[in-house]
Every structure is written in structure tokens, then in C-alpha cells.
PDB file of N, CA and C in Angstrom:
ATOM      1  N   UNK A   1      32.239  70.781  -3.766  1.00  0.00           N
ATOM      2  CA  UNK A   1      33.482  70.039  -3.739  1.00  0.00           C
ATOM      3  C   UNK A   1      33.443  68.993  -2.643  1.00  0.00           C
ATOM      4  N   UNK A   2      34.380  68.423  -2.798  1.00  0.00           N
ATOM      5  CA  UNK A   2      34.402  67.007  -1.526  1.00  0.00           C
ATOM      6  C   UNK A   2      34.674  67.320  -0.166  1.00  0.00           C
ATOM      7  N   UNK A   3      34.701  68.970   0.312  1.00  0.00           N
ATOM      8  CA  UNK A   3      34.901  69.256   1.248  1.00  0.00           C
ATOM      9  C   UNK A   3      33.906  69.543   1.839  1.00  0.00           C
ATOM     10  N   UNK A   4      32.215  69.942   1.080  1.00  0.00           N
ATOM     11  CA  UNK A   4      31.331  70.488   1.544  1.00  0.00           C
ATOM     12  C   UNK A   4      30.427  69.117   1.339  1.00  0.00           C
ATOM     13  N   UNK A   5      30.630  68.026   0.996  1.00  0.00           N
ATOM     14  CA  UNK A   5      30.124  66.880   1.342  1.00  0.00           C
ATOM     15  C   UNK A   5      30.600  65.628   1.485  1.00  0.00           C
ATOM     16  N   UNK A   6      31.534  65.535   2.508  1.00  0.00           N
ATOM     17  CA  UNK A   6      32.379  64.773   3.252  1.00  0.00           C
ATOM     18  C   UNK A   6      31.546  63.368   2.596  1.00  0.00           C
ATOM     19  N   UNK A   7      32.482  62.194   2.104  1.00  0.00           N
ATOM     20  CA  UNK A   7      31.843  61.127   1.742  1.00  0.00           C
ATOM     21  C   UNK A   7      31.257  59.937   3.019  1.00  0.00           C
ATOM     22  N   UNK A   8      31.909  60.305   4.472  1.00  0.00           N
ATOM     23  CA  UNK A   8      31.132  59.644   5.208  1.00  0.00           C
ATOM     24  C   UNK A   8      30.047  59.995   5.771  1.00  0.00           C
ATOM     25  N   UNK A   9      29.233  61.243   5.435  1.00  0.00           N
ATOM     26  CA  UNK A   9      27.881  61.676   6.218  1.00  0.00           C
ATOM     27  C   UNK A   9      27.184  60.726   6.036  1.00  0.00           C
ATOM     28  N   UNK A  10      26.288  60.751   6.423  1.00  0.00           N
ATOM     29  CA  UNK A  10      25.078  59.527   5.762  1.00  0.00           C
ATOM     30  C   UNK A  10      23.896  60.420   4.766  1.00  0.00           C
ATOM     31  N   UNK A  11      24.097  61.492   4.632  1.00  0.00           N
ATOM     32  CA  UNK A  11      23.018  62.448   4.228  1.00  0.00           C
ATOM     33  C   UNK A  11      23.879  62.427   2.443  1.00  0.00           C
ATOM     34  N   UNK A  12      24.922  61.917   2.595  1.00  0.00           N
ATOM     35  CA  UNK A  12      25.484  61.657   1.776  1.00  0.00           C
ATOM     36  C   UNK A  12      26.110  60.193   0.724  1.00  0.00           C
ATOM     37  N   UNK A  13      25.540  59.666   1.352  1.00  0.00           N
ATOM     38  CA  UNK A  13      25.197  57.925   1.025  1.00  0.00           C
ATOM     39  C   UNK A  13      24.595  57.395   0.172  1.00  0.00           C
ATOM     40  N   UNK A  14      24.873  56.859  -0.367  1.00  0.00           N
ATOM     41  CA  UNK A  14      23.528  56.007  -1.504  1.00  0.00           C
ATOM     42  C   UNK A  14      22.725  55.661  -0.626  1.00  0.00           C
ATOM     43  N   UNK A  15      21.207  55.485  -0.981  1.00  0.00           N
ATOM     44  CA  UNK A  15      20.268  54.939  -0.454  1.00  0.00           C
ATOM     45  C   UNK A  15      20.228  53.448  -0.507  1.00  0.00           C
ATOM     46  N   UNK A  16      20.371  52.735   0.458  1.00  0.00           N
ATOM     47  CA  UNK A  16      20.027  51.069   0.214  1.00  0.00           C
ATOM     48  C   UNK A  16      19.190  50.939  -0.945  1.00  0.00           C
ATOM     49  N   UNK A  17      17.979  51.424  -1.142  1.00  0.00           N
ATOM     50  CA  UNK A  17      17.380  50.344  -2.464  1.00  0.00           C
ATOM     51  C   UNK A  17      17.980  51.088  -3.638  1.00  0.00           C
ATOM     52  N   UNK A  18      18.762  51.856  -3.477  1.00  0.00           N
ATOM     53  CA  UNK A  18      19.214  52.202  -4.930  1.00  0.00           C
ATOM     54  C   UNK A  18      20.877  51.552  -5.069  1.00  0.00           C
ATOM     55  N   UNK A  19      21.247  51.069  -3.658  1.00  0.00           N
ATOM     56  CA  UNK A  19      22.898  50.735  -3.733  1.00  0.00           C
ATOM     57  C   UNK A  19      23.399  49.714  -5.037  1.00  0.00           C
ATOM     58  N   UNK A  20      24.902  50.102  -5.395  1.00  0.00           N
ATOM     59  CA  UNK A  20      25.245  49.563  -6.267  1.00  0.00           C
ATOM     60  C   UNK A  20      25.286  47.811  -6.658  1.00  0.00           C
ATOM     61  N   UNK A  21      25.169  47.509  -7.524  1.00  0.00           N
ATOM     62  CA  UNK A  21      24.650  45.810  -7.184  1.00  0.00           C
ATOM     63  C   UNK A  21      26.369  45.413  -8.075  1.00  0.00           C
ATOM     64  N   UNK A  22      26.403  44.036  -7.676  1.00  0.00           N
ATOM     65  CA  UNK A  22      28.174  43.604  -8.309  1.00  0.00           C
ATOM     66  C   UNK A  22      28.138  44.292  -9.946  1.00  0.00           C
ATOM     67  N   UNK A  23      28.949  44.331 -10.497  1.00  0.00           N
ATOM     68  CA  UNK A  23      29.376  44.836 -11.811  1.00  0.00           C
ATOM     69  C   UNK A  23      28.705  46.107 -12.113  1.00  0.00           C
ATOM     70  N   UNK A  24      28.184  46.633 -11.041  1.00  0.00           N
ATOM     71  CA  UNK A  24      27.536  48.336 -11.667  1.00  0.00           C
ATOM     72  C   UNK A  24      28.683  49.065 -11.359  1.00  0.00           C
ATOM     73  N   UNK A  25      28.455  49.901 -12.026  1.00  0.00           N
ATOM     74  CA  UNK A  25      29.681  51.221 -12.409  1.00  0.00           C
ATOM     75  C   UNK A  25      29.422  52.775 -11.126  1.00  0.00           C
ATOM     76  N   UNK A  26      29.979  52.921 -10.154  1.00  0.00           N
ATOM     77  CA  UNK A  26      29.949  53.839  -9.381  1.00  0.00           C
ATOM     78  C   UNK A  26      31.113  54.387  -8.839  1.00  0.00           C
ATOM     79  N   UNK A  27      30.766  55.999  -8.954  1.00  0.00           N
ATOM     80  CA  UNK A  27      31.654  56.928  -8.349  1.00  0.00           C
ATOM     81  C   UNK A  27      31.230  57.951  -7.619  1.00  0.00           C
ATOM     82  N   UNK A  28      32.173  59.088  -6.657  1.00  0.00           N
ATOM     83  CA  UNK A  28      31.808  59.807  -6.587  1.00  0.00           C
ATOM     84  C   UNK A  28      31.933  61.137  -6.899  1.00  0.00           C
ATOM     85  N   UNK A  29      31.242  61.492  -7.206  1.00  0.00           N
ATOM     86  CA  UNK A  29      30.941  63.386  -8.114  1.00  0.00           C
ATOM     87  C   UNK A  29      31.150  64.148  -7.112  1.00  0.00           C
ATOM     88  N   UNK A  30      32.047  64.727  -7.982  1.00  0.00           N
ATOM     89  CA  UNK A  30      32.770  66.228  -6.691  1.00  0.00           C
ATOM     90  C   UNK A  30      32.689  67.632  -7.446  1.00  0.00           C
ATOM     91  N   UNK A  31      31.894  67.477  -8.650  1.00  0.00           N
ATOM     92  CA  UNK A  31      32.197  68.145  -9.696  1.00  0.00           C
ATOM     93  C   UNK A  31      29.979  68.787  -9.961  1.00  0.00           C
ATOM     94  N   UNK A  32      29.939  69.923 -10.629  1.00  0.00           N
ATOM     95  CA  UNK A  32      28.967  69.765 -11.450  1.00  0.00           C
ATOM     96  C   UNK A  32      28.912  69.209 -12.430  1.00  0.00           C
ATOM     97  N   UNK A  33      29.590  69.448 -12.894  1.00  0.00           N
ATOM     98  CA  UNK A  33      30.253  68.366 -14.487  1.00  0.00           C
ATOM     99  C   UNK A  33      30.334  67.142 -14.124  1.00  0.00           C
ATOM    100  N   UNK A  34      29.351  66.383 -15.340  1.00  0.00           N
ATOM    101  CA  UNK A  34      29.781  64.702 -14.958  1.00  0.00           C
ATOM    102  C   UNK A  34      31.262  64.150 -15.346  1.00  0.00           C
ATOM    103  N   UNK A  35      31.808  64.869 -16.436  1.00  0.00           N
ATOM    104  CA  UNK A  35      32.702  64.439 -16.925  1.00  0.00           C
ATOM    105  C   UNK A  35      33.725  65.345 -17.111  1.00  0.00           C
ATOM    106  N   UNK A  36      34.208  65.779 -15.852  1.00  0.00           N
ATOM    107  CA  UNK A  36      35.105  67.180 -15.813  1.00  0.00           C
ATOM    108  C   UNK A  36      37.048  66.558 -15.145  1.00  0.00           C
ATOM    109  N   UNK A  37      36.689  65.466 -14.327  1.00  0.00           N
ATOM    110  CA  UNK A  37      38.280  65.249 -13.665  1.00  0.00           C
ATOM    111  C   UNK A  37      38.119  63.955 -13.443  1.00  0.00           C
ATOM    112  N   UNK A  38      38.743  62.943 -13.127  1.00  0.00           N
ATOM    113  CA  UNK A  38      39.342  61.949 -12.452  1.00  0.00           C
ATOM    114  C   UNK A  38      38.681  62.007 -11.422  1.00  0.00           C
ATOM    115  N   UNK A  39      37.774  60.743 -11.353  1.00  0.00           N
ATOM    116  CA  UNK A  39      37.669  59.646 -11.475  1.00  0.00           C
ATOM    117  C   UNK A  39      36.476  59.500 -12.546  1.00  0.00           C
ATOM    118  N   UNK A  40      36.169  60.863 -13.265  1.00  0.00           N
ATOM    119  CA  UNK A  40      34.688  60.836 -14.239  1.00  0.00           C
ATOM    120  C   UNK A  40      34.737  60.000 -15.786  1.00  0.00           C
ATOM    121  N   UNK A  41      36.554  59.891 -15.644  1.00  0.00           N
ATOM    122  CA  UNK A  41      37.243  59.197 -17.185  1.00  0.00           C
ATOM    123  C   UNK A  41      36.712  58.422 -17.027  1.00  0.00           C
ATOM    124  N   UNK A  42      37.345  57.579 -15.531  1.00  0.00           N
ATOM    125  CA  UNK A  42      36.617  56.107 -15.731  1.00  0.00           C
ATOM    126  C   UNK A  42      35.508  55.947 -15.948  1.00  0.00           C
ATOM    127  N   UNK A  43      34.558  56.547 -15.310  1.00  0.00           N
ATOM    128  CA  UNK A  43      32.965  56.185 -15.695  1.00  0.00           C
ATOM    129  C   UNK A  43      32.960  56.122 -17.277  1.00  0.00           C
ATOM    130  N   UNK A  44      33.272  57.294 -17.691  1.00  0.00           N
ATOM    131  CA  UNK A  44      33.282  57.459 -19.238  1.00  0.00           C
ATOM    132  C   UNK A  44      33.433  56.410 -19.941  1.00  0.00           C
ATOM    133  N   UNK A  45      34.501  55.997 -19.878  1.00  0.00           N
ATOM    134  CA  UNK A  45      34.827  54.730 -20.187  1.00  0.00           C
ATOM    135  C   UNK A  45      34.438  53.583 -20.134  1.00  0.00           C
ATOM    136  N   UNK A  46      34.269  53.275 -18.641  1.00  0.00           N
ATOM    137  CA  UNK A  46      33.235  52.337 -18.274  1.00  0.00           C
ATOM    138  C   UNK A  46      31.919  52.235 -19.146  1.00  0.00           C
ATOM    139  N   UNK A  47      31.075  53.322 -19.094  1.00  0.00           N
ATOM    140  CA  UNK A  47      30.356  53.290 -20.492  1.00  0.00           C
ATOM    141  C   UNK A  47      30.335  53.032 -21.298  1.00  0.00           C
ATOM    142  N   UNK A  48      31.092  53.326 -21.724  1.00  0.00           N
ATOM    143  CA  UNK A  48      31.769  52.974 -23.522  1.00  0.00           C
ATOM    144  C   UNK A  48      31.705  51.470 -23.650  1.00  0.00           C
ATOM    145  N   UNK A  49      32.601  51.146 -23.071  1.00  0.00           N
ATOM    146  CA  UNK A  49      33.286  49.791 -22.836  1.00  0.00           C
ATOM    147  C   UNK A  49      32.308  48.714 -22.683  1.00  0.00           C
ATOM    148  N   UNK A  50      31.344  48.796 -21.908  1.00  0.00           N
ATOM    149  CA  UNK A  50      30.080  48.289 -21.801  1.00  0.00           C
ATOM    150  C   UNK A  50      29.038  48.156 -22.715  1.00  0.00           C
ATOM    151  N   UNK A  51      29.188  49.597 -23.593  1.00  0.00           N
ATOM    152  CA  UNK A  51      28.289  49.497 -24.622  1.00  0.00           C
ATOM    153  C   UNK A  51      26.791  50.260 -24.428  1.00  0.00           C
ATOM    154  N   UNK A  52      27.343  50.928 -23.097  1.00  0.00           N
ATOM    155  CA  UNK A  52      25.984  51.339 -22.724  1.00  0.00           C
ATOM    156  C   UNK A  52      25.686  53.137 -23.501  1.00  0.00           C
ATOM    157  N   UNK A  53      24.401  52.939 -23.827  1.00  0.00           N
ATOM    158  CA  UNK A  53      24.011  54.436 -24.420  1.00  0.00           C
ATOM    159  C   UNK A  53      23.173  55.006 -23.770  1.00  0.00           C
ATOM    160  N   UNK A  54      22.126  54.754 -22.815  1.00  0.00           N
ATOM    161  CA  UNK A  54      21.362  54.958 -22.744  1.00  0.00           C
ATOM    162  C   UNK A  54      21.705  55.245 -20.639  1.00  0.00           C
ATOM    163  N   UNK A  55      21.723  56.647 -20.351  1.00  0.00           N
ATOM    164  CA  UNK A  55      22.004  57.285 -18.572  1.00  0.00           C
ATOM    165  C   UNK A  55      20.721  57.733 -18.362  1.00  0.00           C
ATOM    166  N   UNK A  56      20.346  57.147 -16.932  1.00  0.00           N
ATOM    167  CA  UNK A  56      19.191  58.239 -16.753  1.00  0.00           C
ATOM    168  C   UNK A  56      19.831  59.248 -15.048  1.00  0.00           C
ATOM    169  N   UNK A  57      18.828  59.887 -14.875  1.00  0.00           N
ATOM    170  CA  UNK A  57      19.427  60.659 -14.625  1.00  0.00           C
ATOM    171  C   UNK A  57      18.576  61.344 -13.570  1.00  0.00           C
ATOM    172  N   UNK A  58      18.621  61.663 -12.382  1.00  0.00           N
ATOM    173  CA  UNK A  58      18.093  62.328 -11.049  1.00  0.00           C
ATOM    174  C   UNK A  58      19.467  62.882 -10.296  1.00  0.00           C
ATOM    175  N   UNK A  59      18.885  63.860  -8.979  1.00  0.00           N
ATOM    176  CA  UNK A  59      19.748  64.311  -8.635  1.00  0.00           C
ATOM    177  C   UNK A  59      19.721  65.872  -8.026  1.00  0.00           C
ATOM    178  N   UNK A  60      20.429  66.135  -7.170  1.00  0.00           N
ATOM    179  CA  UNK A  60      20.577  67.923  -6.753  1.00  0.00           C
ATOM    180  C   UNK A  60      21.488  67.851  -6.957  1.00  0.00           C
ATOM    181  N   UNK A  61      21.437  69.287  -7.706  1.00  0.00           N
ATOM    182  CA  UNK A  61      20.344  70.605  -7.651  1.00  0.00           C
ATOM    183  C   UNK A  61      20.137  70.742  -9.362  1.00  0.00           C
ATOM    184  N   UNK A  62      19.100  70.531  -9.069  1.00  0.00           N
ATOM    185  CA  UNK A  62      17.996  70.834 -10.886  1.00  0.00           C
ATOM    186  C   UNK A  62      19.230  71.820 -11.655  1.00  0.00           C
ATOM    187  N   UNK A  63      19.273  73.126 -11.363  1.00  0.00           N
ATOM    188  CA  UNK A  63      19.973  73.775 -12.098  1.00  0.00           C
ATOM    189  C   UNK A  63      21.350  73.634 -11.789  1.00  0.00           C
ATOM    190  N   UNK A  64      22.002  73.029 -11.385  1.00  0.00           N
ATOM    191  CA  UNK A  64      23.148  72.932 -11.171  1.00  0.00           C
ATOM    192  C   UNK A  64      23.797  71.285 -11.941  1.00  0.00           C
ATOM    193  N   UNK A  65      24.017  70.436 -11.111  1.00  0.00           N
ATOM    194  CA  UNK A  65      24.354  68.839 -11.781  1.00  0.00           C
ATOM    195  C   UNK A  65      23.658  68.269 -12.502  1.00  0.00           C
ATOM    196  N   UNK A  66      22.366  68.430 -12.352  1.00  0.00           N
ATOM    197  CA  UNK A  66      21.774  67.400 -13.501  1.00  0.00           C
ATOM    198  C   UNK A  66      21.783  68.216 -14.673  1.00  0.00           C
ATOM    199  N   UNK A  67      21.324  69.659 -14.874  1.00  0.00           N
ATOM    200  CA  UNK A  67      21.636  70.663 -15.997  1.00  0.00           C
ATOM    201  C   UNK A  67      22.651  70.457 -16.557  1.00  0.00           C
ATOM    202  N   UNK A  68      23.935  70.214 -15.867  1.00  0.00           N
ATOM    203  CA  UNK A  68      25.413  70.167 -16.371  1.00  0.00           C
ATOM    204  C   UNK A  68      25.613  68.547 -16.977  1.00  0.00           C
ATOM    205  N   UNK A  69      24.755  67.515 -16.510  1.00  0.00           N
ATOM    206  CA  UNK A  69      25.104  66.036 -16.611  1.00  0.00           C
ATOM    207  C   UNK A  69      24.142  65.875 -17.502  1.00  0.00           C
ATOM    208  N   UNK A  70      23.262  66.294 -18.120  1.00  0.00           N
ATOM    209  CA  UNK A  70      21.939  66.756 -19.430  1.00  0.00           C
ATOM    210  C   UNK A  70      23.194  67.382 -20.446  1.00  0.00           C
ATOM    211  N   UNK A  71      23.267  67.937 -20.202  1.00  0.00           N
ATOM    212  CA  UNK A  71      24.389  69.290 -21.660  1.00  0.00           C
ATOM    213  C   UNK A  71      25.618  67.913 -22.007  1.00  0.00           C
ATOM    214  N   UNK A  72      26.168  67.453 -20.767  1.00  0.00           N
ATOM    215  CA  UNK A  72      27.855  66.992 -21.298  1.00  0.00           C
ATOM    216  C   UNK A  72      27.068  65.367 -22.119  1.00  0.00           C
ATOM    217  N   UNK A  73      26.515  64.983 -21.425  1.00  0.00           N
ATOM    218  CA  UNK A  73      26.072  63.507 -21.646  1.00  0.00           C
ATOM    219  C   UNK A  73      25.101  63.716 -23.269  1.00  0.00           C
ATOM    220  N   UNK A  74      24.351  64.638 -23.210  1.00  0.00           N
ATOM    221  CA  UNK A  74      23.950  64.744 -24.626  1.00  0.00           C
ATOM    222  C   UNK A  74      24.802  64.887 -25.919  1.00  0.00           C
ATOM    223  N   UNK A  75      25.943  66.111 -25.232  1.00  0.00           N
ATOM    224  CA  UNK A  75      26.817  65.990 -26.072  1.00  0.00           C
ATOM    225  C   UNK A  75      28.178  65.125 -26.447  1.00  0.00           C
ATOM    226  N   UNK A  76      27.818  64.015 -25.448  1.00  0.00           N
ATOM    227  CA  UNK A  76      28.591  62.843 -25.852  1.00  0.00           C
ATOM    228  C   UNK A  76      27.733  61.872 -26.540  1.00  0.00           C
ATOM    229  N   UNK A  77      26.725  62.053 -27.006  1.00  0.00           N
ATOM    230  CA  UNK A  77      25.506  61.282 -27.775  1.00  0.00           C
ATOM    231  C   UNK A  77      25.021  59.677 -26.657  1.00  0.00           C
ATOM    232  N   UNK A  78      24.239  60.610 -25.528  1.00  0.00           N
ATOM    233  CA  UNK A  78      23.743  59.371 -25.172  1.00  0.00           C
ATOM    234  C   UNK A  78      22.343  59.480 -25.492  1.00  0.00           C
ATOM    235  N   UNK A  79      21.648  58.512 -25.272  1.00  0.00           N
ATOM    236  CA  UNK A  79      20.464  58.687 -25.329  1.00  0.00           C
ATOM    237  C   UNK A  79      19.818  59.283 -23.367  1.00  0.00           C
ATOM    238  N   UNK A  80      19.402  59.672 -23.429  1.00  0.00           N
ATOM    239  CA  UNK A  80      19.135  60.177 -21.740  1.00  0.00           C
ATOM    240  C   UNK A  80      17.531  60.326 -20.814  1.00  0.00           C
ATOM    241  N   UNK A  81      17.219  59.739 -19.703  1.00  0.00           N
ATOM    242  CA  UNK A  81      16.109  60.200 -19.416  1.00  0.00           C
ATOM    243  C   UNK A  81      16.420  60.751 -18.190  1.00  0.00           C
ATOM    244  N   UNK A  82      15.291  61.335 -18.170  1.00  0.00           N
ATOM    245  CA  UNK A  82      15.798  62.691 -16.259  1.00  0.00           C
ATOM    246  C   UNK A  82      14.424  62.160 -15.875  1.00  0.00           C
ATOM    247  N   UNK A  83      14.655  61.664 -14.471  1.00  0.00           N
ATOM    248  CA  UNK A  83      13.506  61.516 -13.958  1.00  0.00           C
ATOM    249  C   UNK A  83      13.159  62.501 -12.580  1.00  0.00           C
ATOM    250  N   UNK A  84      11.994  63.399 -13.168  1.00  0.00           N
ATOM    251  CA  UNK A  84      11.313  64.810 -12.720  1.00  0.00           C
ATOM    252  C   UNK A  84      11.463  64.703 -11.544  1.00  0.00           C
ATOM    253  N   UNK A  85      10.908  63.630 -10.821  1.00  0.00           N
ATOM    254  CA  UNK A  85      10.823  63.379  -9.690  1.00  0.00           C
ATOM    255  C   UNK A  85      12.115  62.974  -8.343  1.00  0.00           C
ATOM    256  N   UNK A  86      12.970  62.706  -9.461  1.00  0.00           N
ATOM    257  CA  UNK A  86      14.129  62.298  -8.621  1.00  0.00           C
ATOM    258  C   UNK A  86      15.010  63.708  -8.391  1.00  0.00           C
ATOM    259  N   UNK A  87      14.723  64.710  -9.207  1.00  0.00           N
ATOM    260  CA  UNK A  87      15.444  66.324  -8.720  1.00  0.00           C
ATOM    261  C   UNK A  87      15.052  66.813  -8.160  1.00  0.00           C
ATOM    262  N   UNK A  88      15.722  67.985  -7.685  1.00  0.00           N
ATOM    263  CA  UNK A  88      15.226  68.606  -6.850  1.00  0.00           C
ATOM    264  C   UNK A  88      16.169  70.168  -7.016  1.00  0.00           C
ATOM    265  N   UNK A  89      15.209  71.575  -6.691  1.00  0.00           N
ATOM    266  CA  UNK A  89      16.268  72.773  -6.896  1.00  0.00           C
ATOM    267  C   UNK A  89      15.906  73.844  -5.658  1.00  0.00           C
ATOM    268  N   UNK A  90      16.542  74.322  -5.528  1.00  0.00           N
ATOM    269  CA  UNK A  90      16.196  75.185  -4.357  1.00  0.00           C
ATOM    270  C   UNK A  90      14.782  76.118  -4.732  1.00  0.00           C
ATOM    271  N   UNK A  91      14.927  76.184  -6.046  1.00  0.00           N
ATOM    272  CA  UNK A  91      13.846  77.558  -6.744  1.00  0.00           C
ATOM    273  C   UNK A  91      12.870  76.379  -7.737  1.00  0.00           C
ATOM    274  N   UNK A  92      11.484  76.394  -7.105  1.00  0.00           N
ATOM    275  CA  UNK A  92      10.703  75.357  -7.717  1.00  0.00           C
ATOM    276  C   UNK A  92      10.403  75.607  -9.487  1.00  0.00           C
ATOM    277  N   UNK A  93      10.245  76.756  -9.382  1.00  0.00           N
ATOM    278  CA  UNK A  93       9.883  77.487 -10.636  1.00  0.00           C
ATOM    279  C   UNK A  93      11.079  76.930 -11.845  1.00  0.00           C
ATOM    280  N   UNK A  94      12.307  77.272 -11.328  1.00  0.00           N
ATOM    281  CA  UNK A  94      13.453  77.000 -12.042  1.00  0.00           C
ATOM    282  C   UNK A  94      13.591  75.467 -12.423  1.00  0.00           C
ATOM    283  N   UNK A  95      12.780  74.734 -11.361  1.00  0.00           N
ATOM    284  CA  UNK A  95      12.915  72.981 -11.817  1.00  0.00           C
ATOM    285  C   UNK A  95      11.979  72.952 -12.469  1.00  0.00           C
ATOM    286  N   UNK A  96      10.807  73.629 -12.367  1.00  0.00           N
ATOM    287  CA  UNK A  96       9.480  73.616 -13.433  1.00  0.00           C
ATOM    288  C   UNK A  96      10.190  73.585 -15.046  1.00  0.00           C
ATOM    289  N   UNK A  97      10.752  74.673 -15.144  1.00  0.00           N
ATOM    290  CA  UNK A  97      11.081  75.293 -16.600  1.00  0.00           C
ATOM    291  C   UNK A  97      12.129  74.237 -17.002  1.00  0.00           C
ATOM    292  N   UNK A  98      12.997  73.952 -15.960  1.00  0.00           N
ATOM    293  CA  UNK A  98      14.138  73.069 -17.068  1.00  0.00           C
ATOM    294  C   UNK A  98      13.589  71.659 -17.183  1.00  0.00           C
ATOM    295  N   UNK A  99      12.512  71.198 -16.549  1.00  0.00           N
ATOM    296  CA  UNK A  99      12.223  69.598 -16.600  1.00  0.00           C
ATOM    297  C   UNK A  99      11.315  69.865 -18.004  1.00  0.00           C
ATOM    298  N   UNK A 100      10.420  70.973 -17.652  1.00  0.00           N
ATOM    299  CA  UNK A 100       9.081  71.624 -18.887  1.00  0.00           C
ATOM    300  C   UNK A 100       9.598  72.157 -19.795  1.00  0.00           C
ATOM    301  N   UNK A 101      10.937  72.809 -20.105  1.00  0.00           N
ATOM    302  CA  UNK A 101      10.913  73.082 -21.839  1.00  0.00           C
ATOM    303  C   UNK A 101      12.890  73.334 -22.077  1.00  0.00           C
ATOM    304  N   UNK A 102      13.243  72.928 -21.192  1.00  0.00           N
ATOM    305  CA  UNK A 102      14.809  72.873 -21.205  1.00  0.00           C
ATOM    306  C   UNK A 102      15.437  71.647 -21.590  1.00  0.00           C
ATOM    307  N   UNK A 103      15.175  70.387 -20.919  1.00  0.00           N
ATOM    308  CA  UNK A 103      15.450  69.211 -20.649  1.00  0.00           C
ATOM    309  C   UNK A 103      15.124  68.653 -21.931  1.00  0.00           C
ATOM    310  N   UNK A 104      13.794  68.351 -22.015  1.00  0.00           N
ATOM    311  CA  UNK A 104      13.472  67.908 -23.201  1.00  0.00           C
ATOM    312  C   UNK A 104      13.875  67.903 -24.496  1.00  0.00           C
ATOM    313  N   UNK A 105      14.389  69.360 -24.751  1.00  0.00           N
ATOM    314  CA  UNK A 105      15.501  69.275 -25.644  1.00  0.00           C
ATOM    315  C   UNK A 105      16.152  68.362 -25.994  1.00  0.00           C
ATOM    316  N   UNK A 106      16.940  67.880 -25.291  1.00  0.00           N
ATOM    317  CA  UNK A 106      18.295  66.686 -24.856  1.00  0.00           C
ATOM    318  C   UNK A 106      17.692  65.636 -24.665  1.00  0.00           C
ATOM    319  N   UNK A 107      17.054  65.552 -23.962  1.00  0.00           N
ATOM    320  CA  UNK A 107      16.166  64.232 -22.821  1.00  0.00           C
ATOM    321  C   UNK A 107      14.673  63.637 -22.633  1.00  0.00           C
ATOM    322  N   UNK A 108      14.435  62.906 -22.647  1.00  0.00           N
ATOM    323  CA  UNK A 108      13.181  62.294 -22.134  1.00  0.00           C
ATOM    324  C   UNK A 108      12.848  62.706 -20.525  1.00  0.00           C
ATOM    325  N   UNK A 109      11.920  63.584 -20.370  1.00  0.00           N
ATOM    326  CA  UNK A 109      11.776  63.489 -19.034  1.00  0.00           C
ATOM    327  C   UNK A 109      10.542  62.741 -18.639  1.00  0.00           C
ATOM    328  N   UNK A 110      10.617  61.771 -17.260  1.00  0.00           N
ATOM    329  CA  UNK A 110       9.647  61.101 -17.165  1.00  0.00           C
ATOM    330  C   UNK A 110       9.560  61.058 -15.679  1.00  0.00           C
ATOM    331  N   UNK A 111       8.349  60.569 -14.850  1.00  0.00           N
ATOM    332  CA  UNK A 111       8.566  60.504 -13.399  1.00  0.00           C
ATOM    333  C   UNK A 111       9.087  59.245 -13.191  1.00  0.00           C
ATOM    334  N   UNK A 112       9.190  59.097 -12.020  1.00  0.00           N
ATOM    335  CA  UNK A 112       9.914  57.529 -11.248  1.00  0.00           C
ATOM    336  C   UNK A 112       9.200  56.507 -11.518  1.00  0.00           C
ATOM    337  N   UNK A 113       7.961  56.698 -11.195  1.00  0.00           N
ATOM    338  CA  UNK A 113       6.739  55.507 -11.362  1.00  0.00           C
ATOM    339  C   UNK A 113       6.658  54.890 -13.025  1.00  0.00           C
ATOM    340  N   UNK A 114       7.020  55.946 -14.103  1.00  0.00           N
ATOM    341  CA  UNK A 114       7.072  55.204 -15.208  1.00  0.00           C
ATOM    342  C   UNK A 114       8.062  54.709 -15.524  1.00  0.00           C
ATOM    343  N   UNK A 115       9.320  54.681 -15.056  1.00  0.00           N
ATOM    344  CA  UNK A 115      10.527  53.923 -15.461  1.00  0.00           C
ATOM    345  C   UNK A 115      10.772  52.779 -15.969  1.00  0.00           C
ATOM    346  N   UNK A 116       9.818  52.045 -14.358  1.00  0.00           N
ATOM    347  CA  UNK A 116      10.100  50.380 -14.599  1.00  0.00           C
ATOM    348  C   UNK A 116       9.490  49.687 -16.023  1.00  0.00           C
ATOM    349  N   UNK A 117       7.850  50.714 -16.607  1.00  0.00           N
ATOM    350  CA  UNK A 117       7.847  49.964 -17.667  1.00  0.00           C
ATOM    351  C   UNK A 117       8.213  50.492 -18.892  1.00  0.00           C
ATOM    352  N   UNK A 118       8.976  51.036 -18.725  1.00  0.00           N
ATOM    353  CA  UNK A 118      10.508  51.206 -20.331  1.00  0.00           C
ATOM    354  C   UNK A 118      10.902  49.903 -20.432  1.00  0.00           C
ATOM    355  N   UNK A 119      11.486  49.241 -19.697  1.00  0.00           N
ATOM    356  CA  UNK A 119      12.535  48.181 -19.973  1.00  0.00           C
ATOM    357  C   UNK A 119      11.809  46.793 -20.023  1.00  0.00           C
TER     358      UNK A 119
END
């Protein structure tokens, strides 16, 4: 919750080379669920609205948010990639299995380094 990660830490910050650039869509997640309360409509929307189908997707904790943001986002029909490298779980084994035969299900999983040449 937003109490156990205060939005001014810095451990809690976007990273400069990933910061939001004008007209990108950002919030912050207080939730495991991507799309569970206010302010997640808007994103939702924002999506929509944009036209965009296609989320990718990194993040802690493997079994926790990105698991939960894989399930809701699939089942809002996006298209989705998780990039392996950008998660992370407390239990390595457990990020093994859901990137290796969980994920895939739903998602494209790919590392960081292949991203740039998708697009």
C-alpha cells in the first residue's frame, strides 16, 4: 500500500532513463492489481483512448504485481510482453517457473536487450 512505499523515497522513483516523456501515460500503483481502484480507471482508459494494445511489462515482485498485471491485462485482451529481466521475486525458482511456463501463457516473455528490435 502507499504507506509501505511512501512516494517520495527515491528507492521509489522512476529511474531517469526510463522517466515519463510529455504525453506518456503515468501513475502510481498502490495496488497488486493493475486495474483494481482509482487512479488505475484512468490508465485504463487512457489506453483505450489512445488505441494502445500492446503493455509491456517489468516490475516487483514476480509473483505478486506483474503475475496480477499478466492475468488482469490479458484478460482485458491486450497483447503483452514481460520482460524477464526487468522482474524480480524474492524466491528465484518461483520467477524461473512463472517467466518459463506461466507467463507465456498470456505473454511474450523476452529479455531487455531484445526489446528495442520489436519496434
Amino acid at each position: 500500500n502507499g504507506r509501505r512505499h511512501p512516494p517520495r523515497r527515491t528507492e521509489t522513483q522512476i529511474h531517469a532513463r526510463l522517466a515519463p516523456q510529455d504525453g506518456d501515460l503515468s501513475y502510481r500503483k498502490i495496488r497488486f492489481g493493475t486495474f483494481m481502484r482509482e487512479p488505475s480507471k484512468g490508465l485504463l482508459d487512457g489506453l483505450r483512448d489512445r488505441g494502445i494494445d500492446t503493455v509491456v511489462i517489468g516490475g516487483v515482485v514476480t509473483s505478486g504485481a506483474v503475475l496480477s498485471a499478466v492475468r488482469q491485462l490479458a484478460d482485458l485482451d491486450f497483447r503483452l510482453l514481460v520482460l524477464e529481466d526487468c522482474c524480480a521475486d524474492y524466491d528465484a525458482e518461483v520467477h524461473r517457473v512463472l517467466c518459463e511456463k506461466v507467463f507465456p501463457r498470456q505473454a511474450r516473455v523476452i529479455k531487455s536487450s531484445e526489446f528495442g528490435g520489436l519496434f
